[in-house]
Protein backbone atom coordinates (compact mmCIF):
# COMPACT_ATOMS: atom_id res chain seq x y z
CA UNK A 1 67.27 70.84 84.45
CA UNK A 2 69.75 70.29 87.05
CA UNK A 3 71.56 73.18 89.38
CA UNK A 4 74.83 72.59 87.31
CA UNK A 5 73.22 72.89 83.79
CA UNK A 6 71.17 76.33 85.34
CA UNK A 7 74.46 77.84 86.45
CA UNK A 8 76.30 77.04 83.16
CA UNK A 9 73.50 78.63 81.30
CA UNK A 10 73.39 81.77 83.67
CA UNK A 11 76.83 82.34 83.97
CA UNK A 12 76.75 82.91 79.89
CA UNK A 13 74.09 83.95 79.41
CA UNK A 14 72.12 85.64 81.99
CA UNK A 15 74.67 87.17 84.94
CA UNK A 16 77.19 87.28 82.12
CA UNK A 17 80.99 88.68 83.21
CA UNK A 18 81.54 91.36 81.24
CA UNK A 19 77.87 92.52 80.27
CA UNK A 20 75.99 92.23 83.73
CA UNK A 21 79.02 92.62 86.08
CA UNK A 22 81.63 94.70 84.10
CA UNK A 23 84.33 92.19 84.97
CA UNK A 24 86.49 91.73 81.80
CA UNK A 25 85.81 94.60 79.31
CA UNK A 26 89.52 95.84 78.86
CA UNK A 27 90.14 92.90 76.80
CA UNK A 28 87.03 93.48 75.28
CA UNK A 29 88.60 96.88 73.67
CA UNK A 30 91.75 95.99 73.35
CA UNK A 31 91.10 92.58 71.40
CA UNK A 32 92.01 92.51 67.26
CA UNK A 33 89.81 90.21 65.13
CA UNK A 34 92.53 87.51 64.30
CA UNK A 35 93.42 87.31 67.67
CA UNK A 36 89.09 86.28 69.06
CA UNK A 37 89.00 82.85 69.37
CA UNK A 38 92.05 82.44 70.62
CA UNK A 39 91.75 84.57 73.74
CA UNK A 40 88.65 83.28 73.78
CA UNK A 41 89.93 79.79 74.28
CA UNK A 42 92.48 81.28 76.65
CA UNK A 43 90.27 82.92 79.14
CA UNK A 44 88.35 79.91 79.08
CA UNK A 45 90.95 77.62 80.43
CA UNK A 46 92.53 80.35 82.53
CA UNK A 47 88.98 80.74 83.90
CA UNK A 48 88.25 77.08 84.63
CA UNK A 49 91.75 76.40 85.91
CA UNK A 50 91.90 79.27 88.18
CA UNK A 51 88.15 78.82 89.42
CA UNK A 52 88.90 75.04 90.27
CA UNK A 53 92.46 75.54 91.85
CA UNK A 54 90.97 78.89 93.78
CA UNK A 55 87.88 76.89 95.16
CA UNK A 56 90.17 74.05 96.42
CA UNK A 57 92.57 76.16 97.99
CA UNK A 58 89.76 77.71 99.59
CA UNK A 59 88.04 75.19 100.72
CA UNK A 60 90.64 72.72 101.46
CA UNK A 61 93.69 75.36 102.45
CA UNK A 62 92.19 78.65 103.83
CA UNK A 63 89.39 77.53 105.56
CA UNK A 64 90.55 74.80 108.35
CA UNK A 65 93.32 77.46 108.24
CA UNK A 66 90.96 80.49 109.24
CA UNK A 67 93.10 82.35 106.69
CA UNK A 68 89.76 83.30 104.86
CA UNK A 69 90.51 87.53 104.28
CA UNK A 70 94.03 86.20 102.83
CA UNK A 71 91.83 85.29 99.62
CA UNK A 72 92.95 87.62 97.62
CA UNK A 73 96.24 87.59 98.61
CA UNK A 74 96.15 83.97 96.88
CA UNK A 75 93.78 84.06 94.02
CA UNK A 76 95.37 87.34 92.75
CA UNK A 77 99.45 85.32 92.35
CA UNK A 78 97.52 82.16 91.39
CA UNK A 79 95.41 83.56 88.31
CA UNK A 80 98.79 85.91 87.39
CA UNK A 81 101.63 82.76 87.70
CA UNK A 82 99.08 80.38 85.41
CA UNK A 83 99.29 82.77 82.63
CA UNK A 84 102.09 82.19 80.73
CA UNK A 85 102.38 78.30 81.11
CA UNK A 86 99.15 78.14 80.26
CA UNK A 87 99.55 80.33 77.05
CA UNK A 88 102.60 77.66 76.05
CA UNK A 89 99.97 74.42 76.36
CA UNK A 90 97.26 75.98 74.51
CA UNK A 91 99.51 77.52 71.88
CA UNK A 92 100.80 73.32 71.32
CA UNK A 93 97.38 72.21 71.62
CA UNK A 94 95.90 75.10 69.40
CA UNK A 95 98.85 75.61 66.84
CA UNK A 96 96.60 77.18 64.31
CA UNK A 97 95.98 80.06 66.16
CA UNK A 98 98.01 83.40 66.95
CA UNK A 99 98.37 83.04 71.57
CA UNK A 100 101.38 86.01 71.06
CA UNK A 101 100.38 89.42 72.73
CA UNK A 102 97.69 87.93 74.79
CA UNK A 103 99.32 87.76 78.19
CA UNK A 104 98.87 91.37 78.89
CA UNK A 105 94.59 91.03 77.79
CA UNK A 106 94.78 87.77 80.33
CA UNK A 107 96.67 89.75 82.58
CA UNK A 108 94.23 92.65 82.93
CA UNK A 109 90.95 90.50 82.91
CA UNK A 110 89.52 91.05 86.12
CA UNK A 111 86.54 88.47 85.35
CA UNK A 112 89.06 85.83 86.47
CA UNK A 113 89.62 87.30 89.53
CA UNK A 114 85.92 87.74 89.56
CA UNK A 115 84.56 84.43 89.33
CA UNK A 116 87.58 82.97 91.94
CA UNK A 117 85.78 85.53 94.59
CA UNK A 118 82.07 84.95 93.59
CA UNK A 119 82.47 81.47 93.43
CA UNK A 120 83.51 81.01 96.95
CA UNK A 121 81.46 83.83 97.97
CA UNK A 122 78.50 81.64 96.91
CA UNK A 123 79.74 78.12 98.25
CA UNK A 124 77.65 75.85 96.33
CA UNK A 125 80.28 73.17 95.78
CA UNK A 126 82.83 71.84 93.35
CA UNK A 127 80.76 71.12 90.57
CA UNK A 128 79.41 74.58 91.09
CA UNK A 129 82.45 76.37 90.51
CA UNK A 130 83.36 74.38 87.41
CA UNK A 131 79.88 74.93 85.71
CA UNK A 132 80.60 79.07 86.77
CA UNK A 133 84.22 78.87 85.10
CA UNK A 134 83.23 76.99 82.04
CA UNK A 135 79.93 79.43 81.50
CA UNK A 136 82.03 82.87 82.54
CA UNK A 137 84.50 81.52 79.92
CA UNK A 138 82.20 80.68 77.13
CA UNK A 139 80.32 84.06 78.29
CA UNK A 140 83.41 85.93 77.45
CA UNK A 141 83.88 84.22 74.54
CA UNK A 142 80.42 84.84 72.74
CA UNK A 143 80.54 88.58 74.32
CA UNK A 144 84.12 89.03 72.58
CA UNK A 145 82.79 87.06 69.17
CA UNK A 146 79.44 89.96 69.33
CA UNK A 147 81.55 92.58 70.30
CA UNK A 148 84.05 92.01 67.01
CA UNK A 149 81.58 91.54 64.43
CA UNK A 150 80.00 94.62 66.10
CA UNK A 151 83.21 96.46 65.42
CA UNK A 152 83.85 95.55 62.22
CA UNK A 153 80.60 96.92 61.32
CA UNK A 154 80.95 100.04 62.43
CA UNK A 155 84.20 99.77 60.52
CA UNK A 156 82.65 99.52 57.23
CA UNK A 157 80.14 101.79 57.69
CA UNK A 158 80.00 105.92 58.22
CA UNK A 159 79.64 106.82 61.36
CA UNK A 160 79.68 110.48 62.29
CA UNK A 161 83.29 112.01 63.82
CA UNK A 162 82.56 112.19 67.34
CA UNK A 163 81.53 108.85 67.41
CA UNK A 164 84.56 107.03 65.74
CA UNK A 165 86.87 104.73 67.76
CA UNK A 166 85.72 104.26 71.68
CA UNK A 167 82.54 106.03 71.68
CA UNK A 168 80.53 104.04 68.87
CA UNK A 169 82.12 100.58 71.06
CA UNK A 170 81.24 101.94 74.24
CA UNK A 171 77.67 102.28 72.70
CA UNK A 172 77.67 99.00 70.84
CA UNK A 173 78.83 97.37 73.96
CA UNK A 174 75.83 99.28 75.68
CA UNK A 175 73.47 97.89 73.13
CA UNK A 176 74.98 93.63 73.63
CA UNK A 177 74.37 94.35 77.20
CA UNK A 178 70.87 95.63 76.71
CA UNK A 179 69.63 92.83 74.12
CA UNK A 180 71.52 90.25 76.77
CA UNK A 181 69.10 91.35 79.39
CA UNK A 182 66.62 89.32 77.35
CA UNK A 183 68.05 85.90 78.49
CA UNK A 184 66.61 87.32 82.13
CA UNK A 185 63.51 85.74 81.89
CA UNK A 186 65.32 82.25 80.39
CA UNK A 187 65.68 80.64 84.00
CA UNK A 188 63.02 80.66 86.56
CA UNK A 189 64.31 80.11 90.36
């Protein structure tokens, strides 16, 4: 398989945002059901948008500059101003699906911050850091998919009063991340 396939794969799979680094879990609480796919689809724009814009800039802005510590002084304004006009497009493109409330879950996703800072932490290339966006994204997106069927299963069923509410998703969040560390052995370097 090629390097671009491998880190598409990983990036969901394997060194996955949320479950390996904990890099976008407070939308992972605060999501509702209706309301999955379509930050799903979000973050996975926001992510491959930001991680393409953030590794040019980088690359093409901050480097020749030798403005390389000002990083995060312009990934942090670049992932936050993309937000809302990206939220308009998708909610045209996706007009089936609910987009209101989610700037505040897009807004507090540090995974997007994340991958702008690993990805040019790693320097691999351009087609690196859009194979790392598109697999954090779809990452997200299956974790968030687990995570709400998880929920909704410990909705239905009786689970003892301590445990209600945070504590049984911490645990179920626990118990993706440890059946996740499965995929480990999936890609041989």
């Amino acid at each position: 398989m090629t390097p671009i396939v491998l880190t598409l794969i990983s990036a969901a799979l394997i060194n996955n945002f949320v479950l390996h680094w904990p890099l976008g879990v407070d939308p992972l609480l605060g999501t509702e059901r209706r309301q999955v796919h379509a930050l799903g689809i979000a973050t996975t724009c926001l992510m491959l948008i930001v991680g393409l814009l953030g590794h040019a800039l980088y690359y093409w802005l901050l480097v020749p500059l030798g403005l390389n510590s000002l990083r995060l002084f312009v990934f942090l304004p670049l992932s936050v101003l993309l937000i809302t006009p990206l939220l308009k497009v998708v909610a045209k493109v996706f007009s089936t699906l609910s987009f209101e409330g989610l700037w505040p879950l897009l807004l507090g996703n540090a995974g997007v911050l994340g991958l702008v800072l690993i990805d040019t932490q790693a320097d691999k290339g351009f087609f690196y850091a859009m194979a790392l966006s598109v697999g954090a994204g779809l990452g997200f997106w299956l974790v968030l998919g687990l995570f709400c069927d998880l929920r909704q299963r410990t909705l239905d069923n009786d689970v003892p009063l301590p445990f209600r509410g945070l504590p049984i998703d911490l645990i179920g969040a626990g118990l993706i991340a440890v059946a996740f560390l499965g995929f480990s052995g999936l890609i041989k370097t």
